[in-house]
PDB file of N, CA and C in Angstrom:
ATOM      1  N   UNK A   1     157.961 121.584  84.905  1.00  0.00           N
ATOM      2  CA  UNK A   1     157.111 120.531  85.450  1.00  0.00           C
ATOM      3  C   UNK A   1     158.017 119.377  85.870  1.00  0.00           C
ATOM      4  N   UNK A   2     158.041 119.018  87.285  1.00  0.00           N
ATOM      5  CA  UNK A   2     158.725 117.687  87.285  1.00  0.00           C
ATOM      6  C   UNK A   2     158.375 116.150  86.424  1.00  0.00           C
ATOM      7  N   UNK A   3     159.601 115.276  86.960  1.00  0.00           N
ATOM      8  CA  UNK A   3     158.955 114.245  85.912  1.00  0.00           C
ATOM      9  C   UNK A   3     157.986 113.019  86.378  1.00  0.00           C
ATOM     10  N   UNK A   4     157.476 113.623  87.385  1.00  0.00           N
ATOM     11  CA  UNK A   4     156.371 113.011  87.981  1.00  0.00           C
ATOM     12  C   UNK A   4     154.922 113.298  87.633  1.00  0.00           C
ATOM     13  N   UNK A   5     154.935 114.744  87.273  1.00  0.00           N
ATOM     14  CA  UNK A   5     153.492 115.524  86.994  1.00  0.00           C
ATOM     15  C   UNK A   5     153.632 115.197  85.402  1.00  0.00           C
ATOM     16  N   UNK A   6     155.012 115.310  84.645  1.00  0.00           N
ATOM     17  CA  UNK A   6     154.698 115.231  83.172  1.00  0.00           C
ATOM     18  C   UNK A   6     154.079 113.473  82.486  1.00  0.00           C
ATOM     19  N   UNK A   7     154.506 112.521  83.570  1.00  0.00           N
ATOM     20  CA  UNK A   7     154.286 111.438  83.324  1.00  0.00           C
ATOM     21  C   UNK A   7     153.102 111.149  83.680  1.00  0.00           C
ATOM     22  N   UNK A   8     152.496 111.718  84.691  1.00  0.00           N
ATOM     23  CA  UNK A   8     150.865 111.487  85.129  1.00  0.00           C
ATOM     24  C   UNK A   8     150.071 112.389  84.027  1.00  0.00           C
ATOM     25  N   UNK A   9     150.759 113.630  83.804  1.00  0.00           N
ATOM     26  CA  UNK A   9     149.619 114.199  81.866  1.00  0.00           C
ATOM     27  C   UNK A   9     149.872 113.188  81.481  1.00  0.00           C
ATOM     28  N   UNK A  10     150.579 112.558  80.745  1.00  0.00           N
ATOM     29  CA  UNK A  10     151.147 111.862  79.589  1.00  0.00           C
ATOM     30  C   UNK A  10     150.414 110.955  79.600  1.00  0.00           C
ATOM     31  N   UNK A  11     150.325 110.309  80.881  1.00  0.00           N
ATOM     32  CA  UNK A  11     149.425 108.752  81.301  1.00  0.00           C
ATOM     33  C   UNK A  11     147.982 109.106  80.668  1.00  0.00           C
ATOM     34  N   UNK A  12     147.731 110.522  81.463  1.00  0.00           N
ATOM     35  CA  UNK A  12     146.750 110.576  81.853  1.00  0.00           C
ATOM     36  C   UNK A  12     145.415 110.955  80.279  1.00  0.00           C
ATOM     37  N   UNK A  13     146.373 111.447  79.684  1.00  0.00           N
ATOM     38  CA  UNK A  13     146.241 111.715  78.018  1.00  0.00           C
ATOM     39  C   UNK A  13     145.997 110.303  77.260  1.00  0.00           C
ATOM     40  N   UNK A  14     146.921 109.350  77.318  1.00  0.00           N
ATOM     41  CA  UNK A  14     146.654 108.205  77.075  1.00  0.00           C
ATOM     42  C   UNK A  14     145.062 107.290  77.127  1.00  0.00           C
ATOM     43  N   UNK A  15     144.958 107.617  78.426  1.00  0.00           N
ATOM     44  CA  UNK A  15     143.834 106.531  78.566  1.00  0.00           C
ATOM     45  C   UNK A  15     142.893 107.522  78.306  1.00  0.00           C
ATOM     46  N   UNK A  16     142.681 109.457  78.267  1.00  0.00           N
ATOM     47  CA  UNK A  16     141.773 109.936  77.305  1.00  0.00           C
ATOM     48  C   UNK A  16     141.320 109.127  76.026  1.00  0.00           C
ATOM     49  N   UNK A  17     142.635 109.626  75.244  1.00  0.00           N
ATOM     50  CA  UNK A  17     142.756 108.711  74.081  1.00  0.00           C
ATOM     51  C   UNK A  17     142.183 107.321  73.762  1.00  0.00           C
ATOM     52  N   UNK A  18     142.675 106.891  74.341  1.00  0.00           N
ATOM     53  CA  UNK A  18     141.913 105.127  74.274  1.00  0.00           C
ATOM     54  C   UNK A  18     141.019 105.146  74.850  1.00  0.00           C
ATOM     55  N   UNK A  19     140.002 105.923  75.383  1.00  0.00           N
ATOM     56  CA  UNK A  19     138.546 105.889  75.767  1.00  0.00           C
ATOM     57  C   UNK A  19     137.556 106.173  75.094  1.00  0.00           C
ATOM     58  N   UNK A  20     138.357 107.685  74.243  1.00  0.00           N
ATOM     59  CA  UNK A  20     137.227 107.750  73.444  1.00  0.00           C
ATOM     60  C   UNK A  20     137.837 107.635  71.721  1.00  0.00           C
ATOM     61  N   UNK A  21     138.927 106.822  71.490  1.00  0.00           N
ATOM     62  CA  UNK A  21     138.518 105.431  70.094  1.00  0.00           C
ATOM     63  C   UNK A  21     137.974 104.329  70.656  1.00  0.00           C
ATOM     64  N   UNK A  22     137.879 103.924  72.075  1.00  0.00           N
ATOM     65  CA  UNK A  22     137.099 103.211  72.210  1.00  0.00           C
ATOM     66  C   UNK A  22     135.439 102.583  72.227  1.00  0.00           C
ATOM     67  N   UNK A  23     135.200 104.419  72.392  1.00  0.00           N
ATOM     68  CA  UNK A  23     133.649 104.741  72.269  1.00  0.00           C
ATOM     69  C   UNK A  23     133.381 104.900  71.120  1.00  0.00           C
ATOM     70  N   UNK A  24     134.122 105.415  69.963  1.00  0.00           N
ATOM     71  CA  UNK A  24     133.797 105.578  68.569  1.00  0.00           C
ATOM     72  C   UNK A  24     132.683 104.887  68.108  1.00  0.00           C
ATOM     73  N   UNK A  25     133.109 103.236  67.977  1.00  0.00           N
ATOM     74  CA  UNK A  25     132.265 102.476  67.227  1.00  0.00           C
ATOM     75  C   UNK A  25     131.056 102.587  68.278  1.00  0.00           C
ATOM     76  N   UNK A  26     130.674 102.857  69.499  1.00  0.00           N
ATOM     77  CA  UNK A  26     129.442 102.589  70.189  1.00  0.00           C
ATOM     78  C   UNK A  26     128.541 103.825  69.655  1.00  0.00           C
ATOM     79  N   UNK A  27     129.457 105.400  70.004  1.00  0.00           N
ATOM     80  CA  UNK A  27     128.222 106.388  69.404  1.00  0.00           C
ATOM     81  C   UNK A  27     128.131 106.264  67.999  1.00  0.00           C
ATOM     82  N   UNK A  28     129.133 105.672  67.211  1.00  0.00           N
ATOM     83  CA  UNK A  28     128.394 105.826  65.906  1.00  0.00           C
ATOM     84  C   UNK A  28     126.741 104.973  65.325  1.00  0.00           C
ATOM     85  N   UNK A  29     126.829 103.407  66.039  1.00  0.00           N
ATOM     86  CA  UNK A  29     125.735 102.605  65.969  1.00  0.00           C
ATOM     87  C   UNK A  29     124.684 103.347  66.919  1.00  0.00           C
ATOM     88  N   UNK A  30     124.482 104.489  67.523  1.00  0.00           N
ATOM     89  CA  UNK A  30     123.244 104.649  67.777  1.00  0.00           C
ATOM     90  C   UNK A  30     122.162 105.280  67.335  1.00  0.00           C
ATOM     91  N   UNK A  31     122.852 104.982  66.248  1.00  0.00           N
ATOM     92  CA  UNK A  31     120.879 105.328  64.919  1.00  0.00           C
ATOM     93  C   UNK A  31     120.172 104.171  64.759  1.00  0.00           C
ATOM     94  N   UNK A  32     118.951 104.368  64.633  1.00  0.00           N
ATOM     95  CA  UNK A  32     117.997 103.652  65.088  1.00  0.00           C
ATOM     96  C   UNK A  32     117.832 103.184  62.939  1.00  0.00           C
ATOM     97  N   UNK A  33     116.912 101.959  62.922  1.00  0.00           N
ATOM     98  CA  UNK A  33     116.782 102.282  61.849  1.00  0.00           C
ATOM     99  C   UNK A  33     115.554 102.574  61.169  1.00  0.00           C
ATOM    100  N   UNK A  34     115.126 102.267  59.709  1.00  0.00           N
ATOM    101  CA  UNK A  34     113.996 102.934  59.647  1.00  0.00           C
ATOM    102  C   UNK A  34     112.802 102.646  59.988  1.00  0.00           C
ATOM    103  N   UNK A  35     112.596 101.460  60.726  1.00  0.00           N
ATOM    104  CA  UNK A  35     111.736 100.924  61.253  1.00  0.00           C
ATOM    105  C   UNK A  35     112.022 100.113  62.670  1.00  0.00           C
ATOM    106  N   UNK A  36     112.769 100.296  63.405  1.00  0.00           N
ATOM    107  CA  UNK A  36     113.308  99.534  63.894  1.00  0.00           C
ATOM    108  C   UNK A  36     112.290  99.705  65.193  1.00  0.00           C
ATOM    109  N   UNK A  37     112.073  99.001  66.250  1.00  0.00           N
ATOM    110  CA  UNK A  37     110.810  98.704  67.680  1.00  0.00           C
ATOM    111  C   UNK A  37     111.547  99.673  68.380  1.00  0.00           C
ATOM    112  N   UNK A  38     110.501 100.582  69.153  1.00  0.00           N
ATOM    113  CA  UNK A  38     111.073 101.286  70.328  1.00  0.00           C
ATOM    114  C   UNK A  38     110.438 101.128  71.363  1.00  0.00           C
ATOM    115  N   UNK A  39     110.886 100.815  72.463  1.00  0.00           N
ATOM    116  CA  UNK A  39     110.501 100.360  74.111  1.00  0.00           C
ATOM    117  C   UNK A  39     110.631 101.209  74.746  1.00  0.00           C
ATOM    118  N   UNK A  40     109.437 101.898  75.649  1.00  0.00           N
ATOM    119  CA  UNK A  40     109.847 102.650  76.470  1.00  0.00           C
ATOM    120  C   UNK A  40     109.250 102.326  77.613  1.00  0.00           C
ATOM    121  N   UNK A  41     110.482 102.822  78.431  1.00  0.00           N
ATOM    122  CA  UNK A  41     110.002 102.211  80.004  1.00  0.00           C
ATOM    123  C   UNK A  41     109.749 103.621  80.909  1.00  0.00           C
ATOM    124  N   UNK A  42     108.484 103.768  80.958  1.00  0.00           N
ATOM    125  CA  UNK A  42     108.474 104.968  82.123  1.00  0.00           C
ATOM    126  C   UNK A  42     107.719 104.691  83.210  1.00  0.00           C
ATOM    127  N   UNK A  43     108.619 105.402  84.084  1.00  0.00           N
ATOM    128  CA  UNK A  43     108.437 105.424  85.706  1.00  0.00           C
ATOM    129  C   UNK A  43     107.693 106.484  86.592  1.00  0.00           C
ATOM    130  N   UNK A  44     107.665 107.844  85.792  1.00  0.00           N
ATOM    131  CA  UNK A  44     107.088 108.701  86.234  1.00  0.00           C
ATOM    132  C   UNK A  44     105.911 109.086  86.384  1.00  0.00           C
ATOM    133  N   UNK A  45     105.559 109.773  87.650  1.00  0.00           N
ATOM    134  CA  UNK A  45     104.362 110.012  87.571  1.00  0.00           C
ATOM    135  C   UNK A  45     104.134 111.714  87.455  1.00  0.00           C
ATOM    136  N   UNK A  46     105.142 111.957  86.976  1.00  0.00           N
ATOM    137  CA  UNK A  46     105.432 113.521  86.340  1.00  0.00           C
ATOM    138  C   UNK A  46     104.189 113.452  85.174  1.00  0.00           C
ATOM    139  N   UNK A  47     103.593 114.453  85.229  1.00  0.00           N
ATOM    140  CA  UNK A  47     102.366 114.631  84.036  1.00  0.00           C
ATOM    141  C   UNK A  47     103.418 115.229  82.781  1.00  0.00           C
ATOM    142  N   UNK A  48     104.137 116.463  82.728  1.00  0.00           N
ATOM    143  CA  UNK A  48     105.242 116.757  81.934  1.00  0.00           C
ATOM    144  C   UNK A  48     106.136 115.290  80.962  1.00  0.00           C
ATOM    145  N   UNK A  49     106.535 114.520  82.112  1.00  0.00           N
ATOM    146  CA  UNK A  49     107.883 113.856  81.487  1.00  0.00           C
ATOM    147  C   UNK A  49     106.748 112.473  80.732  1.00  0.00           C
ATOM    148  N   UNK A  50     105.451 112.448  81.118  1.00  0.00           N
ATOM    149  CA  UNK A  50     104.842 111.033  80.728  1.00  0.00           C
ATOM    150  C   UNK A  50     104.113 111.501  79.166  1.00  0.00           C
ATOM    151  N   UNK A  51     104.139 112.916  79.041  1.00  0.00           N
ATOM    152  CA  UNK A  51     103.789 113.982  77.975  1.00  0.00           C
ATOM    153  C   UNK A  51     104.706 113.977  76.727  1.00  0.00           C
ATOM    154  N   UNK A  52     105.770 114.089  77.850  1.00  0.00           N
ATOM    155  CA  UNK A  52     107.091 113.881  76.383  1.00  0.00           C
ATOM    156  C   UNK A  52     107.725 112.462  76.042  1.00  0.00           C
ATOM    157  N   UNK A  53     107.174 111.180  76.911  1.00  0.00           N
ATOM    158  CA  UNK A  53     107.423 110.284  76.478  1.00  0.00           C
ATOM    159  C   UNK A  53     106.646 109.627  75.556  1.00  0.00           C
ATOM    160  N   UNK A  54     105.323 109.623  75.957  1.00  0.00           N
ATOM    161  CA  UNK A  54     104.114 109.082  75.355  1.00  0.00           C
ATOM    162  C   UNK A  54     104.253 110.221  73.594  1.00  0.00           C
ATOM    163  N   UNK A  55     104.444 111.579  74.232  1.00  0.00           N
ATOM    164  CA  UNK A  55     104.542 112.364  72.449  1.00  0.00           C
ATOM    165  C   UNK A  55     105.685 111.895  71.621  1.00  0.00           C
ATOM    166  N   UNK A  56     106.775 111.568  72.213  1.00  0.00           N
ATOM    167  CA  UNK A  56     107.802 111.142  71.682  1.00  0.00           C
ATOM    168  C   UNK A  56     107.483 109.504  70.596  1.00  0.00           C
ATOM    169  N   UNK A  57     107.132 109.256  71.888  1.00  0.00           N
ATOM    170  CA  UNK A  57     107.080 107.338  70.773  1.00  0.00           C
ATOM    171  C   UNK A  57     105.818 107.469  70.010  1.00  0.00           C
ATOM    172  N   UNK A  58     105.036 108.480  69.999  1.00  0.00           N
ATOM    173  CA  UNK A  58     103.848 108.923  69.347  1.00  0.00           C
ATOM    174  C   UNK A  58     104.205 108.881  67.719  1.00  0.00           C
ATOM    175  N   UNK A  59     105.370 109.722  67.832  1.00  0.00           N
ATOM    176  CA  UNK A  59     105.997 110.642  66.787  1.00  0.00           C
ATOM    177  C   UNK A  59     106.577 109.774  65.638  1.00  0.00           C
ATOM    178  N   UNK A  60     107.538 108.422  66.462  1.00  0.00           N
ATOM    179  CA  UNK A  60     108.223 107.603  65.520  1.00  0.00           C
ATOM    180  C   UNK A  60     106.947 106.377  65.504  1.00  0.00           C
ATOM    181  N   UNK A  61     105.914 106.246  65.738  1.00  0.00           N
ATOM    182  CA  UNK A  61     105.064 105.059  65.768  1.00  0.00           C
ATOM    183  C   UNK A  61     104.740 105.411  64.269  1.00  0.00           C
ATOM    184  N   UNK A  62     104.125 106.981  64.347  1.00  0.00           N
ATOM    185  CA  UNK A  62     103.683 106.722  63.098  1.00  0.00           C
ATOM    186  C   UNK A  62     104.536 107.372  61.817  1.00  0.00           C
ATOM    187  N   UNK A  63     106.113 107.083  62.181  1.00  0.00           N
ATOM    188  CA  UNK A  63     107.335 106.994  61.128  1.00  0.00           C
ATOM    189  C   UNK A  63     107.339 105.748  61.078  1.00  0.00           C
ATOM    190  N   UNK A  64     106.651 104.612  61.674  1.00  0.00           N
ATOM    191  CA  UNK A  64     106.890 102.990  60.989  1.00  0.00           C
ATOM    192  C   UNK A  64     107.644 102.571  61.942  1.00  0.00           C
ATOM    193  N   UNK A  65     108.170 102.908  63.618  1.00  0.00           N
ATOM    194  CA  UNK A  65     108.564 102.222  64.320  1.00  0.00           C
ATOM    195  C   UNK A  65     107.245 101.872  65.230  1.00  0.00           C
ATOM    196  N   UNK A  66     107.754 100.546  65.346  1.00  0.00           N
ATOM    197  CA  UNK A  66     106.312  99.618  66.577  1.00  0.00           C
ATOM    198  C   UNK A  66     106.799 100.089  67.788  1.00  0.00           C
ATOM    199  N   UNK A  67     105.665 100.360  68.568  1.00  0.00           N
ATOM    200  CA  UNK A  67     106.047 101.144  69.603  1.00  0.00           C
ATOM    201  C   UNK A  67     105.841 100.404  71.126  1.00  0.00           C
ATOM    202  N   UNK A  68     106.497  99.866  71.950  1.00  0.00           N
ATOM    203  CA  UNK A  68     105.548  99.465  73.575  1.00  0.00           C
ATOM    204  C   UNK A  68     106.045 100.603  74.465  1.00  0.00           C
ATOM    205  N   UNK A  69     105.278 100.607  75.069  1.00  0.00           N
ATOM    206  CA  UNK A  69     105.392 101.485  76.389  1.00  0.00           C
ATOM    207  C   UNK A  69     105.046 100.835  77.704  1.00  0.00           C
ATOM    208  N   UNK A  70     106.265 100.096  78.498  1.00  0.00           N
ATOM    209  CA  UNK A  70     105.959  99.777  79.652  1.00  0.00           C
ATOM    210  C   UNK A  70     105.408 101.324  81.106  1.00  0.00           C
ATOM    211  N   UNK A  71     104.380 100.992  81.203  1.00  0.00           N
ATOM    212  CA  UNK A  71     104.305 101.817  82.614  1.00  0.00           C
ATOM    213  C   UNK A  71     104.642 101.273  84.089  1.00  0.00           C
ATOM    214  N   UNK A  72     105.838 101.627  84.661  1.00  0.00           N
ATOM    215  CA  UNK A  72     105.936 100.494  86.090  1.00  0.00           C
ATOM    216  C   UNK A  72     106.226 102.103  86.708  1.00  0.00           C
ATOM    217  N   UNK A  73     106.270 101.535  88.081  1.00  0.00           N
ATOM    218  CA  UNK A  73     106.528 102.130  89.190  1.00  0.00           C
ATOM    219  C   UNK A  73     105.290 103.537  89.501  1.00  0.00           C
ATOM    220  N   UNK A  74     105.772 104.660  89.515  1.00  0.00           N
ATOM    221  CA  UNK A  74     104.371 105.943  89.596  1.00  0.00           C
ATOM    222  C   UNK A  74     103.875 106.011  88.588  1.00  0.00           C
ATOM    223  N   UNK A  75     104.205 105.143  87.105  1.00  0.00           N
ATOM    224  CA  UNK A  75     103.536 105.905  85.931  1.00  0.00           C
ATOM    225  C   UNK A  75     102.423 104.950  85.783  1.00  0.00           C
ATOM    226  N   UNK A  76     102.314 104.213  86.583  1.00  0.00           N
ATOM    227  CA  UNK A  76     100.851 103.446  86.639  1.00  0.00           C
ATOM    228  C   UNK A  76      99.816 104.146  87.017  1.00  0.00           C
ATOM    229  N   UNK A  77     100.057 105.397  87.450  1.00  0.00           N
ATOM    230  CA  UNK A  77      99.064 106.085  87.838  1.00  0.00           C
ATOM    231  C   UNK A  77      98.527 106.439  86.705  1.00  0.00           C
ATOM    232  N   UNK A  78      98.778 106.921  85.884  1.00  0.00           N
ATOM    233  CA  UNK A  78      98.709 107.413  84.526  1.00  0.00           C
ATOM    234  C   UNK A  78      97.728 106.866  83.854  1.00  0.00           C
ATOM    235  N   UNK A  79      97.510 105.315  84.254  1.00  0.00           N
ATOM    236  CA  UNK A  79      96.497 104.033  83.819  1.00  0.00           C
ATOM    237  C   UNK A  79      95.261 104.132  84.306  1.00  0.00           C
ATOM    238  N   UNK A  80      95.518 104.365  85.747  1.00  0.00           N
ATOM    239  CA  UNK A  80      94.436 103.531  86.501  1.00  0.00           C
ATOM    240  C   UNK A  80      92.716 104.755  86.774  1.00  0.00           C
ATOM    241  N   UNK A  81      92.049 104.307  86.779  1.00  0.00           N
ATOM    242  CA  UNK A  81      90.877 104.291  86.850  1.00  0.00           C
ATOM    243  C   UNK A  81      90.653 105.558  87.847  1.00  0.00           C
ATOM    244  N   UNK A  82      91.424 105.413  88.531  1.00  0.00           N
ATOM    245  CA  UNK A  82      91.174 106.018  90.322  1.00  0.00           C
ATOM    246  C   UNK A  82      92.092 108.006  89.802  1.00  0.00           C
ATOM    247  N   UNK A  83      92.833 108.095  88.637  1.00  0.00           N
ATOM    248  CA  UNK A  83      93.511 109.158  88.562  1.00  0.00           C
ATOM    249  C   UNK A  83      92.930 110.006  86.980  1.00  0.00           C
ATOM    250  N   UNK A  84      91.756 109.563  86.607  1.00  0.00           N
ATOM    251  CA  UNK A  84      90.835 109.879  85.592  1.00  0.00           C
ATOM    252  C   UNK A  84      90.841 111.513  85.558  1.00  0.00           C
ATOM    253  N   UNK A  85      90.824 112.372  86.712  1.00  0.00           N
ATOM    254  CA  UNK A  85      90.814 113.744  86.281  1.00  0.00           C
ATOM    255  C   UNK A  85      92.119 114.370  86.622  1.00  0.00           C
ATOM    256  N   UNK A  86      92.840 113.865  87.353  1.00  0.00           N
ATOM    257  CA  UNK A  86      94.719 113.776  87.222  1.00  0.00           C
ATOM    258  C   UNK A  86      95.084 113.736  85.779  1.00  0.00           C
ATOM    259  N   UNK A  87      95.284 112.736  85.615  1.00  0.00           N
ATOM    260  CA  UNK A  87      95.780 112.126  84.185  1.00  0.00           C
ATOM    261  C   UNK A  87      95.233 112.414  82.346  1.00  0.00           C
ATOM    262  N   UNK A  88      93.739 113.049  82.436  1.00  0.00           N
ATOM    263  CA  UNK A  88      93.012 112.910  81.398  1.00  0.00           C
ATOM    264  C   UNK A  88      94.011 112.936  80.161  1.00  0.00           C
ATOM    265  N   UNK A  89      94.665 113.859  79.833  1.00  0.00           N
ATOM    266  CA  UNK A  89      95.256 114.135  78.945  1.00  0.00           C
ATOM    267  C   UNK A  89      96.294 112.957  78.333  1.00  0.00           C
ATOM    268  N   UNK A  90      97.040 112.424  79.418  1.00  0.00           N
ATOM    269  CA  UNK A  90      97.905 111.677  79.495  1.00  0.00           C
ATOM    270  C   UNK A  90      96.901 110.143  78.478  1.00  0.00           C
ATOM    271  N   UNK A  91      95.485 110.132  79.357  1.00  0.00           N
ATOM    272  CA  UNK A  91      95.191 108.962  79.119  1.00  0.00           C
ATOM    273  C   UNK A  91      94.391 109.124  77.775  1.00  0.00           C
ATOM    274  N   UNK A  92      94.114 109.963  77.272  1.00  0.00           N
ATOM    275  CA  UNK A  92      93.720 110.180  75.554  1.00  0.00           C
ATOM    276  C   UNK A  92      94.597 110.037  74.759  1.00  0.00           C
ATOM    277  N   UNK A  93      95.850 110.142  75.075  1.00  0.00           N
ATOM    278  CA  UNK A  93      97.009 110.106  74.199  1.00  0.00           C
ATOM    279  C   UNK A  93      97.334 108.467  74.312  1.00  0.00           C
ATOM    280  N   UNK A  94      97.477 107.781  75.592  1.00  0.00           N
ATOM    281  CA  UNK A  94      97.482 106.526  75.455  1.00  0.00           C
ATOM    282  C   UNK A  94      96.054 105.651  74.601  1.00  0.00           C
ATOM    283  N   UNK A  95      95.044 106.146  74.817  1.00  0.00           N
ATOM    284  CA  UNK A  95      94.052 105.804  73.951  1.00  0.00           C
ATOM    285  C   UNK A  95      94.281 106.092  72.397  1.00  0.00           C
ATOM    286  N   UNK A  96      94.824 106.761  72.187  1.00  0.00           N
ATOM    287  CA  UNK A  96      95.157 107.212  70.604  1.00  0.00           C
ATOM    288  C   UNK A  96      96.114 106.301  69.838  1.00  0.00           C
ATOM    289  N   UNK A  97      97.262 106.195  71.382  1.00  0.00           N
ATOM    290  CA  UNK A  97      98.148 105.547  70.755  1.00  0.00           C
ATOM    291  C   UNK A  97      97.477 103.708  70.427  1.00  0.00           C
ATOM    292  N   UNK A  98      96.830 103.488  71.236  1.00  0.00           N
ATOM    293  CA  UNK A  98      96.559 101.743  71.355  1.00  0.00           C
ATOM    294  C   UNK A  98      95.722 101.890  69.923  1.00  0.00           C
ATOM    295  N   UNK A  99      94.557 102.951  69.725  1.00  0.00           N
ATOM    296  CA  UNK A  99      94.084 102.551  68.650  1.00  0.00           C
ATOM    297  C   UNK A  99      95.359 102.919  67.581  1.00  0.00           C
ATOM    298  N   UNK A 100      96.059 103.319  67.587  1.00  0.00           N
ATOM    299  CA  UNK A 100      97.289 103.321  66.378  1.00  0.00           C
ATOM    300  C   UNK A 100      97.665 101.990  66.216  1.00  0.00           C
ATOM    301  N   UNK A 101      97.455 101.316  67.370  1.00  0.00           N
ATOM    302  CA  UNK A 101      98.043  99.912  66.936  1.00  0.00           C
ATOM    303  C   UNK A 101      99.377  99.797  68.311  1.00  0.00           C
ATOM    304  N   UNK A 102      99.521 100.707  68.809  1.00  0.00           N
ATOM    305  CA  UNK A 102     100.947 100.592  69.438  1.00  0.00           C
ATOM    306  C   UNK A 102     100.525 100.066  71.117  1.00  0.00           C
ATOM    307  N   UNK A 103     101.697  99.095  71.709  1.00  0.00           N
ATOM    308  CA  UNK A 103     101.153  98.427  73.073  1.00  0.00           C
ATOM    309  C   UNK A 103     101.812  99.004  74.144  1.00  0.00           C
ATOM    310  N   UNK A 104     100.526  98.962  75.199  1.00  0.00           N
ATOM    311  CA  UNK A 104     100.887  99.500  76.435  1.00  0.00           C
ATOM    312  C   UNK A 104     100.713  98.651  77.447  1.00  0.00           C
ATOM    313  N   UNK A 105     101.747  98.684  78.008  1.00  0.00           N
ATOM    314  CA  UNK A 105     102.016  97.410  78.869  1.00  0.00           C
ATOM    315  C   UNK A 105     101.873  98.409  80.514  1.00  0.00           C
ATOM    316  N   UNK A 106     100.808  97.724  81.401  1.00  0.00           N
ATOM    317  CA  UNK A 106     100.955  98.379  82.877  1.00  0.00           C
ATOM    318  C   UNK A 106     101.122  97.018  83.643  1.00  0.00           C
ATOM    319  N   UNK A 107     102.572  97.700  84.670  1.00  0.00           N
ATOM    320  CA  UNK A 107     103.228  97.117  85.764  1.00  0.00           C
ATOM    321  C   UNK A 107     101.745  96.081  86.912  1.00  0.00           C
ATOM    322  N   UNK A 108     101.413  95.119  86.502  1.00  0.00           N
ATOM    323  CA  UNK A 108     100.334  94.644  87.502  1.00  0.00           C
ATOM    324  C   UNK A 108     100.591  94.841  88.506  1.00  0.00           C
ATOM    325  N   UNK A 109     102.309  94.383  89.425  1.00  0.00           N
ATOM    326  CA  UNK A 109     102.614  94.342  90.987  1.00  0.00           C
ATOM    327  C   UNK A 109     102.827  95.959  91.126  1.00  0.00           C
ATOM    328  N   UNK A 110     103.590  96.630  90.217  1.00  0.00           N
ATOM    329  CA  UNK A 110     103.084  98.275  90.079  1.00  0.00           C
ATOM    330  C   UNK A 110     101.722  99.165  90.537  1.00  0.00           C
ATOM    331  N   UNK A 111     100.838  98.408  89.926  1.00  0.00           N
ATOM    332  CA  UNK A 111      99.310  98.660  89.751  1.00  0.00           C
ATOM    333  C   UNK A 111      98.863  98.565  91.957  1.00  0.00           C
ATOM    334  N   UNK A 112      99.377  97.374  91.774  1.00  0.00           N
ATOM    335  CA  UNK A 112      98.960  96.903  92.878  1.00  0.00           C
ATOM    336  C   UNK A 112      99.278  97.386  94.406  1.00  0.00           C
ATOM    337  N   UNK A 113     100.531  97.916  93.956  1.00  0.00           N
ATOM    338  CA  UNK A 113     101.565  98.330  94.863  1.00  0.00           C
ATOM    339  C   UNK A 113     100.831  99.857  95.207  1.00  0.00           C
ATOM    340  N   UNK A 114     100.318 100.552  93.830  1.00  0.00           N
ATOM    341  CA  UNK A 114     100.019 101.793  93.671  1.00  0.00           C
ATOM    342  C   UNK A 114      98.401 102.166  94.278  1.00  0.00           C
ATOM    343  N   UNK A 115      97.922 100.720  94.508  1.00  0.00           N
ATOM    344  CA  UNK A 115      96.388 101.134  94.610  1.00  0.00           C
ATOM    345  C   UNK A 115      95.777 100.955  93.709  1.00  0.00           C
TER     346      UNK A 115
END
């Protein structure tokens, strides 16, 4: 190997190295704790992905984390009045969740934007 290619591994090994002890301390703090608030922001108007978000914060709401769920952008559809046999499912689970106690926040200029 010349000593041009062995010095660009060498470099190039280096700043591997110091990237990820640099990340160490970040992935280790990402446990949540035992109660700690979870925010979720969804955008979709995927019936699937608003299924596994809404089941998801479902799951830790009632492990003792407080739960909001912003809806902006297509997942306002999910809300509104006008997508009642679209959405049903979606919107019993948000009904379940509010009477759990947990808040759902919909995008107004979202809303508005959406119809």
């Amino acid at each position: 190997m010349s000593r041009s290619k062995s010095t660009f591994a060498v470099a190039g090994l280096a700043v591997g190295l110091l990237m990820t002890s640099a990340l160490a301390p970040v992935a280790s703090s990402a446990f949540a704790g035992d109660t700690d608030p979870l925010f979720i922001n969804l955008t979709s108007d995927d019936g699937h992905r608003i299924n596994m978000a809404l089941g998801f914060g479902g799951k830790q709401h009632k492990l003792r984390h407080k739960l909001t769920v912003f809806l902006n952008d297509r997942a306002v559809l999910a809300a509104s009045k006008a997508n009642n046999e679209r959405f049903s499912g979606q919107k019993a689970t948000i009904a379940g969740l509010l009477a759990d106690g947990a808040t759902i926040i919909v995008c107004p200029m979202c809303m508005n934007h959406s119809g």
